[in-house]
C-alpha atoms as a PDB file:
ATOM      1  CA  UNK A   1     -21.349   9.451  -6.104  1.00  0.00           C
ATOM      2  CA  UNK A   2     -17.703  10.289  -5.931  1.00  0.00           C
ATOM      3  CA  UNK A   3     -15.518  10.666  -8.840  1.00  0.00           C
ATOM      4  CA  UNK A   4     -12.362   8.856  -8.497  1.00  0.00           C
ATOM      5  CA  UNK A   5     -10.517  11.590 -11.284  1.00  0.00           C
ATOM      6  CA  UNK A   6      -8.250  12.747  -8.944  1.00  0.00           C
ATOM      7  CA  UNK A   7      -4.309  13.341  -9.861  1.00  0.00           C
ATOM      8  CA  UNK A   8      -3.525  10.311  -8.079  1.00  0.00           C
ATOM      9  CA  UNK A   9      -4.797   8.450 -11.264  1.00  0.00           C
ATOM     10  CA  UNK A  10      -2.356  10.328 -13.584  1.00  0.00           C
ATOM     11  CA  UNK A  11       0.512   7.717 -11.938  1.00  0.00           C
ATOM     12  CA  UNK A  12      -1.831   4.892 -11.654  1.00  0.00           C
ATOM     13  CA  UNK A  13      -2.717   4.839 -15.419  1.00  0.00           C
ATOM     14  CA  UNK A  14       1.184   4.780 -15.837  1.00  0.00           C
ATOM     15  CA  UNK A  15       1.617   1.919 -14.047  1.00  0.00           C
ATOM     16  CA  UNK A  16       1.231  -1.567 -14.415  1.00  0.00           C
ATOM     17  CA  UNK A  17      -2.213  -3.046 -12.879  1.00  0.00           C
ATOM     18  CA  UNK A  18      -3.645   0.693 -13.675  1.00  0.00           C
ATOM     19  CA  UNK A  19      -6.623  -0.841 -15.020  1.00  0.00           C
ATOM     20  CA  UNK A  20      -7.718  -3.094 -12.524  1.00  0.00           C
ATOM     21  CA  UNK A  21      -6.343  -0.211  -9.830  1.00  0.00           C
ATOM     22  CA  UNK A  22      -8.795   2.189 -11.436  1.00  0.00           C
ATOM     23  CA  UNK A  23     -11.904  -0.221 -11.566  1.00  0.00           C
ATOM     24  CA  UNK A  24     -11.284  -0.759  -7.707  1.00  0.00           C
ATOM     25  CA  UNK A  25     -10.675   2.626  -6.935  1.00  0.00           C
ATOM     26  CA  UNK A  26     -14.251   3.621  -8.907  1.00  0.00           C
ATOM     27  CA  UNK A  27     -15.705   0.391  -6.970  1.00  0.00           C
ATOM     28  CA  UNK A  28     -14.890   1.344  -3.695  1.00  0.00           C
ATOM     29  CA  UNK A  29     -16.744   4.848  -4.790  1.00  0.00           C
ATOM     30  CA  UNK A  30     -19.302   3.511  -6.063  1.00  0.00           C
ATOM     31  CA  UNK A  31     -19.800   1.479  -3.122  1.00  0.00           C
ATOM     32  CA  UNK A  32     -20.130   4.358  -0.800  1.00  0.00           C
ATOM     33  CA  UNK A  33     -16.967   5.182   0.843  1.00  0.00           C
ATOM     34  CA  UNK A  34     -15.981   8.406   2.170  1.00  0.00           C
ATOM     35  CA  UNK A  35     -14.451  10.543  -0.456  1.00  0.00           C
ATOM     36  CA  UNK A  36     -11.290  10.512   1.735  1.00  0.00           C
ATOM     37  CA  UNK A  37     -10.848   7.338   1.870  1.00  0.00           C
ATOM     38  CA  UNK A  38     -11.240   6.780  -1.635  1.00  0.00           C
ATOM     39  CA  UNK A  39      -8.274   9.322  -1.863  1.00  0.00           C
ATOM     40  CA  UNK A  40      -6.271   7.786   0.770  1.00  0.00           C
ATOM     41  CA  UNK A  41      -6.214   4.020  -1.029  1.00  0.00           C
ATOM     42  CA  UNK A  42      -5.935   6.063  -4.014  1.00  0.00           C
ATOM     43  CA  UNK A  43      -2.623   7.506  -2.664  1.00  0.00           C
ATOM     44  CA  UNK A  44      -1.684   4.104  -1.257  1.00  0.00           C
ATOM     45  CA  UNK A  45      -2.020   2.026  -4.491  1.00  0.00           C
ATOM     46  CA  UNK A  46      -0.089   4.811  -6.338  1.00  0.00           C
ATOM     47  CA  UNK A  47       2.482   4.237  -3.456  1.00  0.00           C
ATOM     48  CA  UNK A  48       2.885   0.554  -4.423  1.00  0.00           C
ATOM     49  CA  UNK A  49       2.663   0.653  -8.095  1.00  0.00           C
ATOM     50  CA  UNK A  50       4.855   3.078  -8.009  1.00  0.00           C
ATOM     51  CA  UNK A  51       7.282   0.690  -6.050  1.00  0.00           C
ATOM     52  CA  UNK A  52       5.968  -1.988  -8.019  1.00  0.00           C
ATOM     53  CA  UNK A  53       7.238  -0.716 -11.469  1.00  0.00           C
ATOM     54  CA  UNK A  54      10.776   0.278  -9.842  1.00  0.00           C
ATOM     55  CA  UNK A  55      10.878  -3.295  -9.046  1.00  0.00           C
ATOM     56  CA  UNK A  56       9.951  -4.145 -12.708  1.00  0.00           C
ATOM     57  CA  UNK A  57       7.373  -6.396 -10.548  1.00  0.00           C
ATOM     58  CA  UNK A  58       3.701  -6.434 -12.552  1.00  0.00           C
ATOM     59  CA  UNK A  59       1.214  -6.313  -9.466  1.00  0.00           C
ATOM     60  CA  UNK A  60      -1.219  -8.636 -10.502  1.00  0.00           C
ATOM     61  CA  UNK A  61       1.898 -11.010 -10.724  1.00  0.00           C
ATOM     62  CA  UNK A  62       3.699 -10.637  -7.541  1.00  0.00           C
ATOM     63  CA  UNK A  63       4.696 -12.914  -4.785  1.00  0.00           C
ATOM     64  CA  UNK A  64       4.930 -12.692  -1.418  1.00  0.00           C
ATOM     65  CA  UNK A  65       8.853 -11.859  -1.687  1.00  0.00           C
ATOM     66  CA  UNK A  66       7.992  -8.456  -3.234  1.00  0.00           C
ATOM     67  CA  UNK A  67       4.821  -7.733  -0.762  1.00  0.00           C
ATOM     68  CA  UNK A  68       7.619  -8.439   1.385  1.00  0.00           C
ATOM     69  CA  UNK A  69      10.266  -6.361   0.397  1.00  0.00           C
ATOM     70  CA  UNK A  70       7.229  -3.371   0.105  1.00  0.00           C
ATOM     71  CA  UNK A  71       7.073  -4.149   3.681  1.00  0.00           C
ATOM     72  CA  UNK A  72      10.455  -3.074   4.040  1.00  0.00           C
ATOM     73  CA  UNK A  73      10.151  -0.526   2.425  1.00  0.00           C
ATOM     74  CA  UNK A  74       7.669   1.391   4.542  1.00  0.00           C
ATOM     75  CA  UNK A  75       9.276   0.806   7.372  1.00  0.00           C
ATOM     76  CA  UNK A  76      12.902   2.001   6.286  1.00  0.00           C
ATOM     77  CA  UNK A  77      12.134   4.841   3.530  1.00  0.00           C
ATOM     78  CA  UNK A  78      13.157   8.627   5.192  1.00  0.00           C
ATOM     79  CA  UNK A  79      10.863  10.064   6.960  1.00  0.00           C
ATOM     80  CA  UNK A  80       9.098  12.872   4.812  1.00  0.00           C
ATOM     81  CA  UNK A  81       9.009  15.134   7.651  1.00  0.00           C
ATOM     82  CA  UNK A  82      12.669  14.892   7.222  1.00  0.00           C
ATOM     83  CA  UNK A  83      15.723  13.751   9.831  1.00  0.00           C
ATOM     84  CA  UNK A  84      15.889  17.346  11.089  1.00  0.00           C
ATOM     85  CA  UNK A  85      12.187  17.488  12.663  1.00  0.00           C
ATOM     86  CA  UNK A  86      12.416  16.832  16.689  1.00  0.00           C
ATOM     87  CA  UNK A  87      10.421  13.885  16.991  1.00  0.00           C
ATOM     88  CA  UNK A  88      10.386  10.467  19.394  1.00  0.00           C
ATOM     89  CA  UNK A  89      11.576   8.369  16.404  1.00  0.00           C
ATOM     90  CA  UNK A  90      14.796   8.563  14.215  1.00  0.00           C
ATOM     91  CA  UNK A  91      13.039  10.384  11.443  1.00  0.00           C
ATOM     92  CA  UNK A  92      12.794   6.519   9.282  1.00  0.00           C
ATOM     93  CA  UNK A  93      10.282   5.135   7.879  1.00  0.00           C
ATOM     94  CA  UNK A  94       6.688   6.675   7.947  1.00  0.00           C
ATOM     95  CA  UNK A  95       4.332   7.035  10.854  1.00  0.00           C
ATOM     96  CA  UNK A  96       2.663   3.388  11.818  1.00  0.00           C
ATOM     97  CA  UNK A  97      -1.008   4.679  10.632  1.00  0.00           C
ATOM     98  CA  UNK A  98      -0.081   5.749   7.012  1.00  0.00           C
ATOM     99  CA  UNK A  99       2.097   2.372   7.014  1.00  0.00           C
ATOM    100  CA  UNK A 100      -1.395   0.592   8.422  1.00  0.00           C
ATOM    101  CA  UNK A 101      -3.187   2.539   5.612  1.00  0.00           C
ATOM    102  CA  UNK A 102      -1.045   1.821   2.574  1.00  0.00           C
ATOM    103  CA  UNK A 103      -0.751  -2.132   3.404  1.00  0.00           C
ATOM    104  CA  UNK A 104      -4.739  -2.162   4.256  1.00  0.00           C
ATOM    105  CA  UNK A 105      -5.775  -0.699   0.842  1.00  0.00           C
ATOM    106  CA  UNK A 106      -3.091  -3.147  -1.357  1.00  0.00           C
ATOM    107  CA  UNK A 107      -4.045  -6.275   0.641  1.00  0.00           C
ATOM    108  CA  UNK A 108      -8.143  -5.388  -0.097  1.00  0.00           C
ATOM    109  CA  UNK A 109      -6.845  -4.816  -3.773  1.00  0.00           C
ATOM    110  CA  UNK A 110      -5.011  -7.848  -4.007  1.00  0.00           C
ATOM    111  CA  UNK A 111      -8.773  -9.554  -2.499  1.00  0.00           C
ATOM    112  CA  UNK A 112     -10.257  -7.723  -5.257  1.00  0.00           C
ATOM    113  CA  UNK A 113      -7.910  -9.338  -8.179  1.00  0.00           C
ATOM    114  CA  UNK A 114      -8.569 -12.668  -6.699  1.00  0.00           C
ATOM    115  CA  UNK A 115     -12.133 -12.424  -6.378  1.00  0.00           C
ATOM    116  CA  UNK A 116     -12.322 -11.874 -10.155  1.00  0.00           C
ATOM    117  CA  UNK A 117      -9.975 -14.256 -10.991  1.00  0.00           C
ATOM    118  CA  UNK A 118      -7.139 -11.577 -12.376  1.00  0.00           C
ATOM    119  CA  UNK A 119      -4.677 -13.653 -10.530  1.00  0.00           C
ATOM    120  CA  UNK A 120      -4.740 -17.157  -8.528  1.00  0.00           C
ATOM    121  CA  UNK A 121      -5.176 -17.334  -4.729  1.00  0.00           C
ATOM    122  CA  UNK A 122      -2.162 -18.238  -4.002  1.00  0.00           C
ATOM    123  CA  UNK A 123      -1.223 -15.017  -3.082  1.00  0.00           C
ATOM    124  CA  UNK A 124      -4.858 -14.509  -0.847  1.00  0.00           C
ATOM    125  CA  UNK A 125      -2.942 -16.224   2.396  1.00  0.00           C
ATOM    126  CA  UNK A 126       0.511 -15.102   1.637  1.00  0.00           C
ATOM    127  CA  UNK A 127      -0.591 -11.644   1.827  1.00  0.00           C
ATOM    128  CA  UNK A 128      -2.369 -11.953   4.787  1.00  0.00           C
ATOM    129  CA  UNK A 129       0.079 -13.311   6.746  1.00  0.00           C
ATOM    130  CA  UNK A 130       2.101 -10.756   5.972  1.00  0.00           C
ATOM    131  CA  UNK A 131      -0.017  -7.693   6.351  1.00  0.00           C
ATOM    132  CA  UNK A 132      -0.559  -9.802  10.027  1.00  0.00           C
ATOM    133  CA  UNK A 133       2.556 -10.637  10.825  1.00  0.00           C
ATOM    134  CA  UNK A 134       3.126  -7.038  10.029  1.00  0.00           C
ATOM    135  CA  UNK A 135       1.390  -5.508  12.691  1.00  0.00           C
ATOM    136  CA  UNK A 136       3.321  -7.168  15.061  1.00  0.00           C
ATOM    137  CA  UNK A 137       7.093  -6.580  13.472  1.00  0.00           C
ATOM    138  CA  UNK A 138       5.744  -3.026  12.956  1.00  0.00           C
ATOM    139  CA  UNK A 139       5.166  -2.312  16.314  1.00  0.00           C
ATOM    140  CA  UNK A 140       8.426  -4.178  17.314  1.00  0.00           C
ATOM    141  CA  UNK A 141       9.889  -1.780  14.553  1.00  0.00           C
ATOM    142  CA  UNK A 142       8.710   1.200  15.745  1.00  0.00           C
ATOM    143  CA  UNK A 143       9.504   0.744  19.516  1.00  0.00           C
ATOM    144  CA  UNK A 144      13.407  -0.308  18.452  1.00  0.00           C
ATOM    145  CA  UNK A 145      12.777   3.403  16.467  1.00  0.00           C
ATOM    146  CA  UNK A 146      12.149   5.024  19.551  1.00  0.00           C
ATOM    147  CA  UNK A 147      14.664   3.552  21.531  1.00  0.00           C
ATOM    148  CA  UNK A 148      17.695   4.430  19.073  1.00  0.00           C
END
């Protein structure tokens, strides 16, 4: 069974929605999944509660204005590889699969808090439209990259 103690949990137990982050996280293990990719929606959900608490935005209370505006943040935040790398794009935002990744793990974490009723389901078809309607504007997004 893997062990979801990793030092990704340090931030998540700092944020808010660490507990129901954790029990997800430990789920996900339990049920199975890859080690890695218990890491990598590790990483992601630290990501966004992370952004979450800059916001002062409680997860398991947010609305599709603040999925939205994590959206945007993805897609505009520097580059970690930095502006100076020689690359196709401008060096903005992050590369379309970690943006893929990070908005895959929240919107099967935000299924998880409806399924047990930690928030309404309001949100269940609000996200998804976004994370949908994402794929689309990302790719438009990251072609305009290229082309600038």
């Amino acid at each position: 069974m893997v062990s979801v103690q990793n030092h990704f949990l340090l931030a998540i137990t700092r944020s808010s929605g660490a507990g129901p982050a954790r029990t997800w996280l430990q789920i996900q293990a339990d049920l199975g999944l890859a080690r890695n990719t218990v890491e990598a929606y590790g990483r992601a959900l630290q990501d966004y509660l992370q952004f979450s608490g800059a916001q002062g935005v409680d997860p398991c209370q947010a609305n599709r204005a603040h999925i939205a505006a994590y959206v945007r943040d993805l897609t505009t935040r520097p580059n970690p590889r930095g502006p100076t790398i020689r690359v196709l794009d401008s060096g903005a935002g992050l590369a379309n699969a970690t943006l893929q990744q990070r908005l895959t793990a929240v919107r099967l974490f935000y299924d998880y808090l409806i399924e047990e009723g930690i928030r309404p389901d309001n949100l269940r078809d609000a996200a998804r439209e976004i994370f949908l309607l994402n794929a689309e504007g990302l790719n438009q997004a990251l072609m305009l990259r290229r082309s600038t």
